[in-house]
Structure formats: structure tokens, C-alpha cells
C-alpha atoms as a PDB file:
ATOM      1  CA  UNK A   1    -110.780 127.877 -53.355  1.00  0.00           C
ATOM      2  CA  UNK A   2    -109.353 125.651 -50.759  1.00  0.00           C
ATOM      3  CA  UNK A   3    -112.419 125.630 -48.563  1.00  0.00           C
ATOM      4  CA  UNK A   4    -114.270 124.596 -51.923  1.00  0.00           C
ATOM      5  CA  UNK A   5    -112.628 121.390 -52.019  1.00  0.00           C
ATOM      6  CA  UNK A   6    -113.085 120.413 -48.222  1.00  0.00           C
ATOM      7  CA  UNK A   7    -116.488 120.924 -48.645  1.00  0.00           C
ATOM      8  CA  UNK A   8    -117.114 118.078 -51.747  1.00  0.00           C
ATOM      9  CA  UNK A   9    -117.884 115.042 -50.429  1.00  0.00           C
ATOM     10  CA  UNK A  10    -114.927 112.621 -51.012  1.00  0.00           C
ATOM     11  CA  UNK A  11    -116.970 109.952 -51.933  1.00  0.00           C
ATOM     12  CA  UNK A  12    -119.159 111.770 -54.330  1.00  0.00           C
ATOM     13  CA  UNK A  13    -116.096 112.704 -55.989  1.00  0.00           C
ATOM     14  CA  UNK A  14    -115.181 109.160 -56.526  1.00  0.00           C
ATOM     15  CA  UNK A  15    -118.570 107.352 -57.238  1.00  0.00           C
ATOM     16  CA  UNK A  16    -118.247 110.258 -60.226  1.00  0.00           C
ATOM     17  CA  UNK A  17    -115.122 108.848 -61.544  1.00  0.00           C
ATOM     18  CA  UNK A  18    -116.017 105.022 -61.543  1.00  0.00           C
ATOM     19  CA  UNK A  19    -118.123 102.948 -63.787  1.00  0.00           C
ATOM     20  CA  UNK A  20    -121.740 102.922 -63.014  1.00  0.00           C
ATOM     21  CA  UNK A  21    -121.485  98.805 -63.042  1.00  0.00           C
ATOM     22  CA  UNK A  22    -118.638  99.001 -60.320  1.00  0.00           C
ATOM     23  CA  UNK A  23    -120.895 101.263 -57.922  1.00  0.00           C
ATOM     24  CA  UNK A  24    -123.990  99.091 -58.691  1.00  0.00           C
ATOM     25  CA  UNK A  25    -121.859  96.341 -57.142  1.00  0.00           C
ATOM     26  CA  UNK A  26    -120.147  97.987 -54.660  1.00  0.00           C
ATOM     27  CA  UNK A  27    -124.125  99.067 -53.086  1.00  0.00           C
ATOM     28  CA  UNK A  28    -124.866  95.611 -53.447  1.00  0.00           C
ATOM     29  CA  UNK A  29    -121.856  94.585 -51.395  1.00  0.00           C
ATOM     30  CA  UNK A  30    -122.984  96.935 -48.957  1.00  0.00           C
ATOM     31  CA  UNK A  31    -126.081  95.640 -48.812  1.00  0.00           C
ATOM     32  CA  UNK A  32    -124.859  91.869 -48.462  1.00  0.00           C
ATOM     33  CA  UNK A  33    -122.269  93.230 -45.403  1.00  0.00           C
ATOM     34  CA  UNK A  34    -125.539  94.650 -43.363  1.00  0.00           C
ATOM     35  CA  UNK A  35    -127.415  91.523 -43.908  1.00  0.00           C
ATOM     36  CA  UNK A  36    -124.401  89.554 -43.427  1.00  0.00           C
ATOM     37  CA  UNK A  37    -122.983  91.655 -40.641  1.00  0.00           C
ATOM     38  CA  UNK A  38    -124.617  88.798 -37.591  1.00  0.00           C
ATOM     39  CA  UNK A  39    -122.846  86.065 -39.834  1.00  0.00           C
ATOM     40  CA  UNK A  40    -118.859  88.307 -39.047  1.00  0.00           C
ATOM     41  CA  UNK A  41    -117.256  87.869 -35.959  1.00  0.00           C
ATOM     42  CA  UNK A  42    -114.165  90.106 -35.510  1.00  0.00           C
ATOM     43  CA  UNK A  43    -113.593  89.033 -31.804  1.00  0.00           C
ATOM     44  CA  UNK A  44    -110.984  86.546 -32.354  1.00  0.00           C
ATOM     45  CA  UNK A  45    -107.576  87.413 -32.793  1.00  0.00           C
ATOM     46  CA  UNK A  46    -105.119  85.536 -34.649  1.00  0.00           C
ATOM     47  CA  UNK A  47    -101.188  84.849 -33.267  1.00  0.00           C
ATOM     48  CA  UNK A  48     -99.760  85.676 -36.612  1.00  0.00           C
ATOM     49  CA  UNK A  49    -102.060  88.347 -37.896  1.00  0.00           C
ATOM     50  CA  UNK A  50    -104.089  90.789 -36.091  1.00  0.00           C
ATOM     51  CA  UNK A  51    -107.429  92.364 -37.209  1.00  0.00           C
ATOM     52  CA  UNK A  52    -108.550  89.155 -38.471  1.00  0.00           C
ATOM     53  CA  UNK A  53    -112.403  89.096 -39.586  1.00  0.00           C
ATOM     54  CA  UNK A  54    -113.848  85.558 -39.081  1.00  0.00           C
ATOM     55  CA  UNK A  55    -116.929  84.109 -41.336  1.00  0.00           C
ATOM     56  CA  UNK A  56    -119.253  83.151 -38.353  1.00  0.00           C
ATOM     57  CA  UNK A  57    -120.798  80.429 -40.503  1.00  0.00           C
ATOM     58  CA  UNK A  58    -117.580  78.311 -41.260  1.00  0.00           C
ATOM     59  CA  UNK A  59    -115.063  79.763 -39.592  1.00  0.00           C
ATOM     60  CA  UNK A  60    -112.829  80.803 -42.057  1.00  0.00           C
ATOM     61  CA  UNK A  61    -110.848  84.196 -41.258  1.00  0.00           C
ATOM     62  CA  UNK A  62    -110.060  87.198 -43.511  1.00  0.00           C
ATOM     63  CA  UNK A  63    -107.656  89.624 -43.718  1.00  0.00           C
ATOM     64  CA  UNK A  64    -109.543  92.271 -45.260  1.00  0.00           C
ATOM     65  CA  UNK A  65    -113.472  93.402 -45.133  1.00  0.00           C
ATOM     66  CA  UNK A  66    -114.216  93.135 -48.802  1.00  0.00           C
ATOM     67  CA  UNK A  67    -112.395  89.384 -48.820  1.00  0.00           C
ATOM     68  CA  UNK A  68    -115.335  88.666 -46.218  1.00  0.00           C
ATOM     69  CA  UNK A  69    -117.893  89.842 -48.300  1.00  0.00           C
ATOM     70  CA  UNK A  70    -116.652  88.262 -51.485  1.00  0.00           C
ATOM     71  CA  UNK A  71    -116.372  85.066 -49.297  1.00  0.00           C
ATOM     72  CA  UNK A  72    -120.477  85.312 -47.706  1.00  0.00           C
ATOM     73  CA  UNK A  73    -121.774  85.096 -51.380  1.00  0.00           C
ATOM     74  CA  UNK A  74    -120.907  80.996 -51.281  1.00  0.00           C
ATOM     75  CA  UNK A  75    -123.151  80.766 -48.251  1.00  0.00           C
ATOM     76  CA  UNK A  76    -125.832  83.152 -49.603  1.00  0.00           C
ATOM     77  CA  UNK A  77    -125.380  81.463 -53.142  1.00  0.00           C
ATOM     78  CA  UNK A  78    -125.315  85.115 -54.905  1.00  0.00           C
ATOM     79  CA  UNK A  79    -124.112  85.428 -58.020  1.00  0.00           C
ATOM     80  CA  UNK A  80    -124.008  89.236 -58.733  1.00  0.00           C
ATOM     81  CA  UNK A  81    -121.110  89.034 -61.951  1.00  0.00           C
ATOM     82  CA  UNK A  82    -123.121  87.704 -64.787  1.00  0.00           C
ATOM     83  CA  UNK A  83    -121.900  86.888 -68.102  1.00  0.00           C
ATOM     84  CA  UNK A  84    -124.079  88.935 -70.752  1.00  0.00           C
ATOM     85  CA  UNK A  85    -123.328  86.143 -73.382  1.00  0.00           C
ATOM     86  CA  UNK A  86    -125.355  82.971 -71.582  1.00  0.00           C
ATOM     87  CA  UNK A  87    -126.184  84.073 -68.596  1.00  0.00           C
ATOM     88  CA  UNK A  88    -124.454  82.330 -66.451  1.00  0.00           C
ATOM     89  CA  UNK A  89    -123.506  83.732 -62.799  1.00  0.00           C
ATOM     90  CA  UNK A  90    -120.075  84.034 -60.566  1.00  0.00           C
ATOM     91  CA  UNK A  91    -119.315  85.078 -57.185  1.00  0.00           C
ATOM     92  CA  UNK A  92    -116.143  86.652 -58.379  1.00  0.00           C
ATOM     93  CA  UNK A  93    -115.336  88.930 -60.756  1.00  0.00           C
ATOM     94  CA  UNK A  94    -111.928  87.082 -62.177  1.00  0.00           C
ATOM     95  CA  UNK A  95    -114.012  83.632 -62.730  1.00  0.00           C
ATOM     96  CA  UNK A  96    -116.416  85.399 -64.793  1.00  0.00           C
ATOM     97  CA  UNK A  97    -113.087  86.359 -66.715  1.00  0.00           C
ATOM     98  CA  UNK A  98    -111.769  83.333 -67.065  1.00  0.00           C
ATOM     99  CA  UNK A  99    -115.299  82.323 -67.887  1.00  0.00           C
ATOM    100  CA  UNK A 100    -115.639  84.570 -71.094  1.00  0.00           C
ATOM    101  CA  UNK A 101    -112.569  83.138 -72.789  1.00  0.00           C
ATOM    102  CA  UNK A 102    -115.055  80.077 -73.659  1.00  0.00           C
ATOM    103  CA  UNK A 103    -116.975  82.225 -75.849  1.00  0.00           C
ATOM    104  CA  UNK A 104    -114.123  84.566 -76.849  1.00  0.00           C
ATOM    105  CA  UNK A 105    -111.337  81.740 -77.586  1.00  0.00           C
ATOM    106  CA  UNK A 106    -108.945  83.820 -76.096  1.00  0.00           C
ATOM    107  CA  UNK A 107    -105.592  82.272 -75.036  1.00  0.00           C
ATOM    108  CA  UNK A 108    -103.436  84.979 -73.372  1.00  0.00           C
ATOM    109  CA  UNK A 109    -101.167  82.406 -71.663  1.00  0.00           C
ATOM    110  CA  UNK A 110     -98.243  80.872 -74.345  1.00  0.00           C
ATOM    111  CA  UNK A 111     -95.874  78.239 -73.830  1.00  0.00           C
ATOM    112  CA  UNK A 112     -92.333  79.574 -74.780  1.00  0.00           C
ATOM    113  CA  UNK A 113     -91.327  75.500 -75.571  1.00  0.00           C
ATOM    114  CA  UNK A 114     -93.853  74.765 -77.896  1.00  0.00           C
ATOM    115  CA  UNK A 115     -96.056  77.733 -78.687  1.00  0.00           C
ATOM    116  CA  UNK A 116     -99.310  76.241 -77.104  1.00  0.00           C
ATOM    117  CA  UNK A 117    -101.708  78.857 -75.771  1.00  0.00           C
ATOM    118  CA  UNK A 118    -104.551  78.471 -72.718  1.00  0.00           C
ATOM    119  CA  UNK A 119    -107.097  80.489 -71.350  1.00  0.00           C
ATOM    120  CA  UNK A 120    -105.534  80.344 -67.753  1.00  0.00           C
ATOM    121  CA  UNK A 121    -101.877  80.950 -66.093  1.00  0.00           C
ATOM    122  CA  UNK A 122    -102.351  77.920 -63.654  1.00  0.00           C
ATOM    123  CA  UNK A 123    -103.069  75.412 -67.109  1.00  0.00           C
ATOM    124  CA  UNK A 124    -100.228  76.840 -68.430  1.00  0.00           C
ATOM    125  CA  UNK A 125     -98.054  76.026 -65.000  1.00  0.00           C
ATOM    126  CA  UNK A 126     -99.296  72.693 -65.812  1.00  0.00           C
ATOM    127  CA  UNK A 127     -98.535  72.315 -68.446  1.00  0.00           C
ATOM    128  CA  UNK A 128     -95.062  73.675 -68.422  1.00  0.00           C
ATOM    129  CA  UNK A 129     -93.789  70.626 -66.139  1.00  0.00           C
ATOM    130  CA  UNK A 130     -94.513  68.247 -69.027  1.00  0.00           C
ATOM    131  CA  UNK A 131     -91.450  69.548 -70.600  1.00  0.00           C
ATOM    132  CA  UNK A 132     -89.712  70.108 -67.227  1.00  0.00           C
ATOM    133  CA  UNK A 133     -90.209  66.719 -65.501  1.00  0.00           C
ATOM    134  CA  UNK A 134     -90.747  68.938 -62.761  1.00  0.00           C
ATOM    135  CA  UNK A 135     -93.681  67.299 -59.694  1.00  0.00           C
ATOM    136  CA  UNK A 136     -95.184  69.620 -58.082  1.00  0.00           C
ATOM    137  CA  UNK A 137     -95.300  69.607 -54.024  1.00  0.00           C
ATOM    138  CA  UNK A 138     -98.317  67.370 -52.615  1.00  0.00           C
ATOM    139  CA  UNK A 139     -98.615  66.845 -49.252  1.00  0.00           C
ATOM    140  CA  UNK A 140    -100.422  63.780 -48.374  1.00  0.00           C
ATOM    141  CA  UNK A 141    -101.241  63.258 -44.915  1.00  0.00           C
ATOM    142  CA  UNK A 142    -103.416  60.088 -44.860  1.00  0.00           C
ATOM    143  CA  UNK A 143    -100.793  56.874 -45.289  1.00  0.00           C
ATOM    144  CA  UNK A 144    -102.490  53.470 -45.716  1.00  0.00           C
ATOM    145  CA  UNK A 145    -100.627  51.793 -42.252  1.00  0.00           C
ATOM    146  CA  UNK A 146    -100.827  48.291 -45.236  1.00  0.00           C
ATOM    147  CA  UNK A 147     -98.494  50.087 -47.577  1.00  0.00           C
ATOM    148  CA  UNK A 148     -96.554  52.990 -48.618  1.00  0.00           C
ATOM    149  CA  UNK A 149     -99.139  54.933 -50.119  1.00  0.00           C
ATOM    150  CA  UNK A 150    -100.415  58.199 -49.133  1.00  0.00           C
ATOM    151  CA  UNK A 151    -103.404  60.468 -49.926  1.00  0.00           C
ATOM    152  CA  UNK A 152    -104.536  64.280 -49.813  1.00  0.00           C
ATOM    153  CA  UNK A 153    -108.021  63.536 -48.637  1.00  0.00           C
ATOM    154  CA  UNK A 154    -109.656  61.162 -45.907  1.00  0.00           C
ATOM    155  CA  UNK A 155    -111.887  59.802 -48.558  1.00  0.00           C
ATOM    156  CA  UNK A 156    -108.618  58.436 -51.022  1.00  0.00           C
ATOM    157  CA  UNK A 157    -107.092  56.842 -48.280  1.00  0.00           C
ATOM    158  CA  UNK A 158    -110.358  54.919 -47.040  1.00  0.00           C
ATOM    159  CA  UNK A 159    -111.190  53.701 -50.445  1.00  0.00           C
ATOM    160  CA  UNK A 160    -107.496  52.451 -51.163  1.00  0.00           C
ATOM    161  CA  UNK A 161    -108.160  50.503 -47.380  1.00  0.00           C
ATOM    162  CA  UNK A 162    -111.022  48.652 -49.581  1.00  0.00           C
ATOM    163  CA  UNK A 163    -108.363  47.335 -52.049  1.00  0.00           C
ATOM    164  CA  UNK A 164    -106.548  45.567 -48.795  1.00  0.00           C
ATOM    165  CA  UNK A 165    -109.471  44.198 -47.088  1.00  0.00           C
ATOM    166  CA  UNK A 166    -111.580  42.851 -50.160  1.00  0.00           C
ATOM    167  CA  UNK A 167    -108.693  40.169 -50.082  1.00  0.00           C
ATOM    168  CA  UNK A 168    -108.266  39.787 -46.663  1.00  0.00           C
ATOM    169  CA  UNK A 169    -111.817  39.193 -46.378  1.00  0.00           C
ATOM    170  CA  UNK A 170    -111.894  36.837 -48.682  1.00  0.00           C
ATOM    171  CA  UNK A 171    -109.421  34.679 -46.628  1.00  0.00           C
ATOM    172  CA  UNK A 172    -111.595  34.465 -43.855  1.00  0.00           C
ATOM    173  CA  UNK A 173    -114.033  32.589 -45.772  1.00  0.00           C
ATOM    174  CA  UNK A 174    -111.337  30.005 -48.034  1.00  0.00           C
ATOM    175  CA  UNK A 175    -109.346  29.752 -44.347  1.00  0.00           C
ATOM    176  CA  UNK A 176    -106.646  29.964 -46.248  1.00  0.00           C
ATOM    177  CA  UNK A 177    -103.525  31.327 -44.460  1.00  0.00           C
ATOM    178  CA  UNK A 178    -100.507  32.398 -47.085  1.00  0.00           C
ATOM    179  CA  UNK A 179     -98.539  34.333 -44.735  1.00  0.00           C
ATOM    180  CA  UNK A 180     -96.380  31.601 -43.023  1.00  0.00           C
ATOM    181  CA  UNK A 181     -93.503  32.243 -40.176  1.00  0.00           C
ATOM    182  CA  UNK A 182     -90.465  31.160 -41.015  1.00  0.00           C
ATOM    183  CA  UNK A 183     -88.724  30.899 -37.349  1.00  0.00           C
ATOM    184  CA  UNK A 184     -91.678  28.331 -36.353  1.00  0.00           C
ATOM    185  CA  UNK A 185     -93.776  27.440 -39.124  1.00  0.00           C
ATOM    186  CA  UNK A 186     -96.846  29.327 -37.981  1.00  0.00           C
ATOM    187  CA  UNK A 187     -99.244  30.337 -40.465  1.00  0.00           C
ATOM    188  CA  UNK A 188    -101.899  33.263 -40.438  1.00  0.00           C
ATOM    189  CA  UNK A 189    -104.468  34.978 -43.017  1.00  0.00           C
ATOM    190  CA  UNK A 190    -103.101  38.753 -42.675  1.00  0.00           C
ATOM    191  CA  UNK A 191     -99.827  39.894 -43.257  1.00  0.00           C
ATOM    192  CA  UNK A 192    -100.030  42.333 -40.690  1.00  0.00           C
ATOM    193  CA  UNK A 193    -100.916  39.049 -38.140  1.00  0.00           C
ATOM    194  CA  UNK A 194     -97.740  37.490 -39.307  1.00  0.00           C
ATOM    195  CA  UNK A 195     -95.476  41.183 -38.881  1.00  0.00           C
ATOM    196  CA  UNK A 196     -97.292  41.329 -35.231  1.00  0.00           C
ATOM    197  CA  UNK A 197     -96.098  37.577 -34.317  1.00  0.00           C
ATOM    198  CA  UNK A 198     -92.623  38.206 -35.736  1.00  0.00           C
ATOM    199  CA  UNK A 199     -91.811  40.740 -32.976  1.00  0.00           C
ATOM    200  CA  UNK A 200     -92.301  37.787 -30.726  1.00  0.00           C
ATOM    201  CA  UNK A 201     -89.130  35.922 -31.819  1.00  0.00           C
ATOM    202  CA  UNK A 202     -86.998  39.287 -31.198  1.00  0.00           C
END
């Protein structure tokens, strides 16, 4: 009886067991990790975790296999969970979940304040800090060197620089110089001119 069981093939055994939709996808990944399997690049080790699988065509690492294939269908553009309602495709399996509560109306997620529902945990998080007052964390690397501000991206910080030197540039045409020294009475057209020259009187 025992020597029965060694015999079965383990994965037979399970392939019975599943859904024929979950082993349809799972030969499908297996296809995309052999076509995708120049594209990996387990060679570089990490400091704080080992094993480390790297996406050779942006770089970013993985813990686990499958998160590397999941990850290759945004390069490859493949869609393979499609909603049966309209057609539409996902790379992953929970945003074609979230995806079906537009045609389902489904609101799992309640607010114990106020009773109002939504689709998605992370709207109700949001929503949750209007009666909290709570801010959530945002770093903000890029500060305008002009003023306080700061930005999450690059691109938020260089158009708020357009809101400083649309005036300033303006200046350079009128000549007209509003920022005036008040140890010696010289004037110049940017404030940061007159902050500069003001370290000279230290």
C-alpha cells in the first residue's frame, strides 16, 4: 500500500485537486518563466536578503520566483486574468477582483463612524482619516531651495520652480529691483541676491 503512494506522481495528485482555470494559468506562467528566463538574473545578492531574483530588464529584485513572473507580465504587456463581463484584462489576479466590484456593486469594506461602504480596504483607510484628522506619512525629498515647500516627485518640485522664476523673470525686463538692503541701501531683483549680499555685512 505504501509503495502505491510513492509511486503517484505528486504533482499529478495536485493538478487533480485544483481548478482547471488555476492550472491553465499556472502552464502559462511556466511558459512566460522559459521565455522570460534570459530577462532573470539571480547573480546578485542582496545585504539584507539573500536569494534575491532580479528582473534583468529594470532591475527590480524579488523575493520569490512566482513574484518575478507576476512582475515580467508589465514588460511583456500580458494580461492572462480576464474579466468575463467586458473583457477587460489584468496582470494580477486581485485587480481583476477589485475590478469586478464595478459591475457587481459590491462594497465589502464599511466605515464603523458613519456606515459608508467601498469596494477597496485602502479607500476605506482613506477615508477613515477624515474623521480622524489623522495625515498620513509623505516623504518628500525634493525642497524648492526659494521656499519651504517640498515634493514626492522631481517633476512637482520643477514645476513649483516655474511659479518663482515667472516673476523673477519678469524683473529682468521692468529692472525693477524690490528687494532692498537695509545695512547700505543696496537694491537687487532676486531675493535670493539680496540673502547672498547680506552675509557680507556679518
Amino acid at each position: 500500500m505504501m509503495e502505491n503512494k510513492e509511486q503517484l506522481d505528486p504533482v499529478l495528485i495536485k493538478e487533480e485537486q485544483e481548478e482547471p482555470e488555476s492550472i491553465q494559468i499556472k502552464e502559462q506562467e511556466e511558459l512566460d518563466t522559459e521565455n522570460h528566463q534570459d530577462n532573470v538574473d539571480k547573480s546578485e545578492p542582496n545585504a539584507f536578503k539573500t536569494n534575491l531574483i532580479s528582473c534583468k530588464v529594470c532591475g527590480r529584485s524579488f523575493g520569490r520566483y512566482r513574484y518575478l513572473v507576476s512582475h515580467m507580465r508589465i514588460h511583456t504587456n500580458k494580461k492572462p486574468f480576464l474579466c468575463l463581463t467586458c473583457g477587460k484584462g489584468f496582470i494580477r489576479q486581485p485587480d481583476l477582483k477589485v475590478h469586478m466590484t464595478h459591475h457587481t456593486g459590491e462594497k465589502p469594506f464599511q466605515c464603523l463612524t458613519c456606515g459608508k461602504a467601498f469596494p477597496r480596504q485602502p479607500d476605506l483607510t482613506v477615508h477613515i482619516r477624515t474623521h480622524t484628522g489623522e495625515k498620513p506619512f509623505q516623504y518628500k525629498p525634493y525642497n524648492c531651495e526659494l521656499c519651504d515647500k517640498s515634493f514626492r516627485q522631481r517633476s512637482d518640485l520643477t514645476r513649483h520652480l516655474k511659479t518663482h522664476n515667472m516673476p523673477r523673470h519678469m524683473k529682468t525686463h521692468t529692472g525693477e529691483k524690490a528687494y532692498l538692503c537695509e545695512v547700505c541701501d543696496k537694491s537687487f531683483i532676486q531675493k535670493s541676491d539680496l540673502v547672498r549680499h547680506m552675509r557680507t555685512h556679518r
